[in-house]
N, C-alpha and C. Protein backbone atom coordinates (compact mmCIF):
# COMPACT_ATOMS: atom_id res chain seq x y z
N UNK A 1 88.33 101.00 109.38
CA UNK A 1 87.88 101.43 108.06
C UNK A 1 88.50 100.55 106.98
N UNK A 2 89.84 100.23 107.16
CA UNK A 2 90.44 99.47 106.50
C UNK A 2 89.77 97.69 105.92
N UNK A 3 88.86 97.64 107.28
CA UNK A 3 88.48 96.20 106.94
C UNK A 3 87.26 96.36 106.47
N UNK A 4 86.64 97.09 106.63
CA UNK A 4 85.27 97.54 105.77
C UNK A 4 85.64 97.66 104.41
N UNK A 5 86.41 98.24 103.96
CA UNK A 5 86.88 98.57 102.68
C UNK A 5 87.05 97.40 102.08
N UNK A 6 87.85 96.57 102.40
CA UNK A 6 88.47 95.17 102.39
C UNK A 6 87.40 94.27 102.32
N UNK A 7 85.72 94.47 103.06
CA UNK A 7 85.23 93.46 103.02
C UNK A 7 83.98 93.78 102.06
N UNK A 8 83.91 95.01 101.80
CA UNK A 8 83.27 95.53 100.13
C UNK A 8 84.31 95.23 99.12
N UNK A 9 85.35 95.42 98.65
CA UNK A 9 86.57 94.88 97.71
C UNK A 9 85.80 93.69 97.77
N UNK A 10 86.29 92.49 98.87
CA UNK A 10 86.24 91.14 98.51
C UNK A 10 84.34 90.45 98.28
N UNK A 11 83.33 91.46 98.67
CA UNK A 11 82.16 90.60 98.40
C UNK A 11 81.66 91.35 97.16
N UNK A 12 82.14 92.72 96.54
CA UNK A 12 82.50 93.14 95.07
C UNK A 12 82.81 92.14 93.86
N UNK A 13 83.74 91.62 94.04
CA UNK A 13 84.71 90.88 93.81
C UNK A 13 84.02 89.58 93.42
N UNK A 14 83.44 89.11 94.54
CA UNK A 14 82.78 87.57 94.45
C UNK A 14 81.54 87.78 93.79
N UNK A 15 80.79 89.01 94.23
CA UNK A 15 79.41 89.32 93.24
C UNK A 15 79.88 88.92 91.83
N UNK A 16 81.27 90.33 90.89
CA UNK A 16 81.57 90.07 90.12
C UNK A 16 82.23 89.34 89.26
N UNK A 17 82.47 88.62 90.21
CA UNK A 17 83.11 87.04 89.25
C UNK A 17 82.54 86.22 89.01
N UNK A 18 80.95 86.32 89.74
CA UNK A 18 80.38 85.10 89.54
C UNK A 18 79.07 85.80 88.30
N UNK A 19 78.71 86.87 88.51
CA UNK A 19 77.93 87.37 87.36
C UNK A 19 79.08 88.01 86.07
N UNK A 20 79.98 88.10 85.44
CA UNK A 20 80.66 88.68 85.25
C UNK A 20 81.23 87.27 84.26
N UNK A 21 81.35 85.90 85.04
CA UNK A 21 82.44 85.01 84.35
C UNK A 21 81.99 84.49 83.36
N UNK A 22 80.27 84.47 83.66
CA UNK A 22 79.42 84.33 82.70
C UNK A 22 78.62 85.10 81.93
N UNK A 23 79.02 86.09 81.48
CA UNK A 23 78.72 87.22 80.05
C UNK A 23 79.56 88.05 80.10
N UNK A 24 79.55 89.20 79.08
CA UNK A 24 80.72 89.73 78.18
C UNK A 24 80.37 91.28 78.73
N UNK A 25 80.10 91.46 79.59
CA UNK A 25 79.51 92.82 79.97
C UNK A 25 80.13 92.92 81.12
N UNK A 26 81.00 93.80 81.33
CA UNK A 26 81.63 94.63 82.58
C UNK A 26 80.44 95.97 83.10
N UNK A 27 80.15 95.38 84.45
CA UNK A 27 79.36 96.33 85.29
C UNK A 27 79.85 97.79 85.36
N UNK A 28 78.78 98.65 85.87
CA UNK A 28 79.67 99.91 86.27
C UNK A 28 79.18 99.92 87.89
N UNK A 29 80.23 99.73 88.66
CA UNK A 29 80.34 99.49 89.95
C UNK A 29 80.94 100.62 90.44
N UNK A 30 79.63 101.03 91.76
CA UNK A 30 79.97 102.38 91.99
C UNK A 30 81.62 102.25 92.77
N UNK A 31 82.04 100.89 93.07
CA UNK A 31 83.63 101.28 93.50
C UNK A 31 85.19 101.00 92.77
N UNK A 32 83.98 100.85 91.30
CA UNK A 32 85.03 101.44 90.47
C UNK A 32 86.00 99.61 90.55
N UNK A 33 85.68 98.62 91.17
CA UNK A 33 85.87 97.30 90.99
C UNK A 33 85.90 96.55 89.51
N UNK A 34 86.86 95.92 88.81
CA UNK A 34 86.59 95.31 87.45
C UNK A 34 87.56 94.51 87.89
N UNK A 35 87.27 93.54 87.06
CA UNK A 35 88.29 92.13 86.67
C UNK A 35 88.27 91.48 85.41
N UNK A 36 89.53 90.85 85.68
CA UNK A 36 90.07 90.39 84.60
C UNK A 36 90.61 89.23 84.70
N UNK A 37 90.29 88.14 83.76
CA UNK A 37 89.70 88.17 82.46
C UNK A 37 88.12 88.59 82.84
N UNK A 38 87.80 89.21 82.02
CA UNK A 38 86.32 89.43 82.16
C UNK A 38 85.73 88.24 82.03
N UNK A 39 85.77 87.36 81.54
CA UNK A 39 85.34 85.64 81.48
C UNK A 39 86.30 84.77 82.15
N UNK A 40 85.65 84.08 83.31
CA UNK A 40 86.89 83.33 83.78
C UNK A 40 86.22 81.80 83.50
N UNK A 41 87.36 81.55 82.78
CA UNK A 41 87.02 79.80 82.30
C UNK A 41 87.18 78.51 83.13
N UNK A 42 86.65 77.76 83.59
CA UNK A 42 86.58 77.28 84.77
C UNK A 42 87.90 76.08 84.46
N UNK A 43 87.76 75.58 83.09
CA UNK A 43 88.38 74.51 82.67
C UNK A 43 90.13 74.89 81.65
N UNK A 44 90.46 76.36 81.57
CA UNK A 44 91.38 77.00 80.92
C UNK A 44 92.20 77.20 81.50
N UNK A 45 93.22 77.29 81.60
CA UNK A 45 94.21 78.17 81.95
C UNK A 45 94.12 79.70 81.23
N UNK A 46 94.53 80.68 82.22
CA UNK A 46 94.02 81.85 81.36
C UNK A 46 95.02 82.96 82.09
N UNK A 47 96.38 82.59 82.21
CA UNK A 47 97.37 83.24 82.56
C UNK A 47 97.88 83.38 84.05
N UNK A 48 97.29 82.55 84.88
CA UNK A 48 97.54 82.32 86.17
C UNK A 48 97.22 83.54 87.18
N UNK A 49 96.87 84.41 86.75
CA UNK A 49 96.31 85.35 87.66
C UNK A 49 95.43 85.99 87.62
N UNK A 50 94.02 86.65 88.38
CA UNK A 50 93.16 86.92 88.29
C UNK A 50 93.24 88.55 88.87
N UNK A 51 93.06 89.44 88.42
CA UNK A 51 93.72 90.92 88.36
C UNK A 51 92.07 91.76 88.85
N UNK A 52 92.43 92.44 90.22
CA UNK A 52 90.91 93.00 90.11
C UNK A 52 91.90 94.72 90.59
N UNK A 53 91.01 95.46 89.72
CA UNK A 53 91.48 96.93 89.21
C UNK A 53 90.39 97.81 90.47
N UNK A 54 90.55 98.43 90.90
CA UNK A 54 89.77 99.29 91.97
C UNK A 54 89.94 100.63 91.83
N UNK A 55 89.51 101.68 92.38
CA UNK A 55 89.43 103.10 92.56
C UNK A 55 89.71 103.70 93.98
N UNK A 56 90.11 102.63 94.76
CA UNK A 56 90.25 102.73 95.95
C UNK A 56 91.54 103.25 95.86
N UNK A 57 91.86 104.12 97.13
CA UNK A 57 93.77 104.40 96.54
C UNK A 57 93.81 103.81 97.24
N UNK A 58 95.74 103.53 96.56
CA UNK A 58 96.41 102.64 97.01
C UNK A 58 96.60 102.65 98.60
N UNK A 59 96.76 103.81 98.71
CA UNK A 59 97.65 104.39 99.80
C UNK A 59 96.81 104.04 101.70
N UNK A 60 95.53 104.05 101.38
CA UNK A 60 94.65 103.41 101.72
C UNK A 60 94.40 102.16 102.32
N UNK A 61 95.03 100.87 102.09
CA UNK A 61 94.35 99.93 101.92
C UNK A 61 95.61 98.98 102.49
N UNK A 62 95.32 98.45 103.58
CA UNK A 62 96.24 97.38 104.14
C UNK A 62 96.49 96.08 103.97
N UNK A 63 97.85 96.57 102.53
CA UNK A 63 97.82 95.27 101.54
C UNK A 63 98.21 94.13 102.19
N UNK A 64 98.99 93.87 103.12
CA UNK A 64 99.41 92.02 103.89
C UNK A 64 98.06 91.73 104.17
N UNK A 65 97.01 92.14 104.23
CA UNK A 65 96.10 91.59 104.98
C UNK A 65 94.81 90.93 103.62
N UNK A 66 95.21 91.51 102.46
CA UNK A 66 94.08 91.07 101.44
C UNK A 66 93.79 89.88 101.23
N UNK A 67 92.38 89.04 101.10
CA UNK A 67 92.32 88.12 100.74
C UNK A 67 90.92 88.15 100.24
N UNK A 68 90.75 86.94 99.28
CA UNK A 68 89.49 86.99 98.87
C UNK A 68 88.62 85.11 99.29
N UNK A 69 87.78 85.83 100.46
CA UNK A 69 87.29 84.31 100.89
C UNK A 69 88.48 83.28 100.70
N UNK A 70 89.24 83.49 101.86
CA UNK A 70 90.35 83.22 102.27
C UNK A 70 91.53 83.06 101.48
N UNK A 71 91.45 83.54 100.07
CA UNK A 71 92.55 83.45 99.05
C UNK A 71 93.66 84.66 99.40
N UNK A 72 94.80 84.73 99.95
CA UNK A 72 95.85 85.51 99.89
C UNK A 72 96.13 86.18 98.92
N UNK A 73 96.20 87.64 98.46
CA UNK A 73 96.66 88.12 97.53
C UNK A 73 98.19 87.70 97.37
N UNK A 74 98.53 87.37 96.06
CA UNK A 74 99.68 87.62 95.29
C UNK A 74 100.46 88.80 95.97
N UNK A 75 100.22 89.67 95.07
CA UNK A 75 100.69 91.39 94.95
C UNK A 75 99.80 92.13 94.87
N UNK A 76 100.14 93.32 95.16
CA UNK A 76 99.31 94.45 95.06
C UNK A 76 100.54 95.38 94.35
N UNK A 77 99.50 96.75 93.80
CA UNK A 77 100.46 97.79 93.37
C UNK A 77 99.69 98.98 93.38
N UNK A 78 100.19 100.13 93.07
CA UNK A 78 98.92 101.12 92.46
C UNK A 78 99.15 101.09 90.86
N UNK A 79 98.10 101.87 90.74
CA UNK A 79 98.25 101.99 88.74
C UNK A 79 98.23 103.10 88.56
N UNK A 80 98.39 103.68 87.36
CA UNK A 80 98.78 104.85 87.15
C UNK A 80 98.01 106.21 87.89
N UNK A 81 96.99 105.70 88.37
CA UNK A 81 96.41 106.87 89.07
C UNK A 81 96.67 106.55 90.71
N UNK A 82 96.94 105.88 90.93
CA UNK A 82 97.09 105.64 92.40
C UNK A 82 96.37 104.50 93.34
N UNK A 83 95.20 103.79 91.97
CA UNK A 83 94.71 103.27 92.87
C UNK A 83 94.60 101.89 92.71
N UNK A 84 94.57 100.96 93.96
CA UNK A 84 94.48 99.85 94.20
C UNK A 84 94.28 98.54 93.17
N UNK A 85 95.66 97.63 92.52
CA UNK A 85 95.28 96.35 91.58
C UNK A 85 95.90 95.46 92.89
N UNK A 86 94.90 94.65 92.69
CA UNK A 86 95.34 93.17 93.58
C UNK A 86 95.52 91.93 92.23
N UNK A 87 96.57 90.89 92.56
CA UNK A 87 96.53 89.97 92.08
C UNK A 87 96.13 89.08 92.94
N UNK A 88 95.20 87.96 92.38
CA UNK A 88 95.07 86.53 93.18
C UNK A 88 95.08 85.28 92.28
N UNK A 89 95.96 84.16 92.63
CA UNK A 89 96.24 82.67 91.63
C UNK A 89 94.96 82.47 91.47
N UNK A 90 94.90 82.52 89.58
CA UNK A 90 94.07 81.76 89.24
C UNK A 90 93.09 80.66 89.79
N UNK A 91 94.20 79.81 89.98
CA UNK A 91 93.30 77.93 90.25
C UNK A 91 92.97 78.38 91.79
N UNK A 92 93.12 79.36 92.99
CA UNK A 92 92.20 79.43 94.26
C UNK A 92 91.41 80.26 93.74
N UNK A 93 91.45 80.86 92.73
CA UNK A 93 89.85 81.51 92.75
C UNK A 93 89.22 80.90 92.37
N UNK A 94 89.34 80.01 91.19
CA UNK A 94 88.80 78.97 90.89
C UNK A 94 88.28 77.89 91.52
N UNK A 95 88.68 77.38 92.83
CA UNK A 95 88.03 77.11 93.45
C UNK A 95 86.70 77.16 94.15
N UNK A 96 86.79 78.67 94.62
CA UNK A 96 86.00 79.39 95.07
C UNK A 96 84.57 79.63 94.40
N UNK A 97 84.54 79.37 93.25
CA UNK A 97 83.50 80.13 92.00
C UNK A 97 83.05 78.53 91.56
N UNK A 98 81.54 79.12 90.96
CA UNK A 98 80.68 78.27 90.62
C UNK A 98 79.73 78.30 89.41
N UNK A 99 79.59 77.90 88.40
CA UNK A 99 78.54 78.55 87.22
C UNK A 99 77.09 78.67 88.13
N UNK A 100 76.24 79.40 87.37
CA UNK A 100 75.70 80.32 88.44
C UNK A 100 74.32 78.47 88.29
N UNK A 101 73.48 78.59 89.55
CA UNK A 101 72.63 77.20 89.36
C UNK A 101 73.18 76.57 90.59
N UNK A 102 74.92 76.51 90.39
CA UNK A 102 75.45 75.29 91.31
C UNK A 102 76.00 76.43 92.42
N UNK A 103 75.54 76.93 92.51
CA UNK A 103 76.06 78.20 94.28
C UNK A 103 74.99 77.79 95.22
């Protein structure tokens, strides 16, 4: 269950970064998935980490193992309600992502 979870998180994730980096409108995703910066600038620096907020609890979710299309999470934590923030470095997500045309 754990990797199912894990593999909706991470193709969540890639949906919303790639529709998401380009306009100013945060989805309402039934799993409760958002990120941040809501605009990710391909050519910026924009604080070195890319923060995705979930509804998933924490308690749940088998953090050594997170990655996003092979990017290693940073950290994980819960947030004030319990549930699931992953960090991942900026410049590998950046890698990963494409303005939309060139995918």
């Amino acid at each position: 269950m754990r990797k199912t979870i894990l593999s909706v998180i991470a193709a969540c994730f890639v949906l919303g970064l790639i529709s998401q980096a380009f306009s100013n409108d945060r989805t309402d995703d039934p799993l409760g998935v958002a990120v941040s910066p809501q605009t990710l600038l391909l050519d910026s620096d924009q604080g070195g980490l890319v923060m995705v907020h979930t509804s998933i609890p924490y308690s749940e979710v088998d953090h050594g193992s997170l990655a996003l299309d092979g990017v290693l999470v940073s950290w994980t934590k819960a947030d004030a309600r319990g549930h699931l923030v992953a960090a991942f470095d900026e410049m590998a997500i950046k890698t990963i992502v494409a303005p939309p045309g060139l995918c």
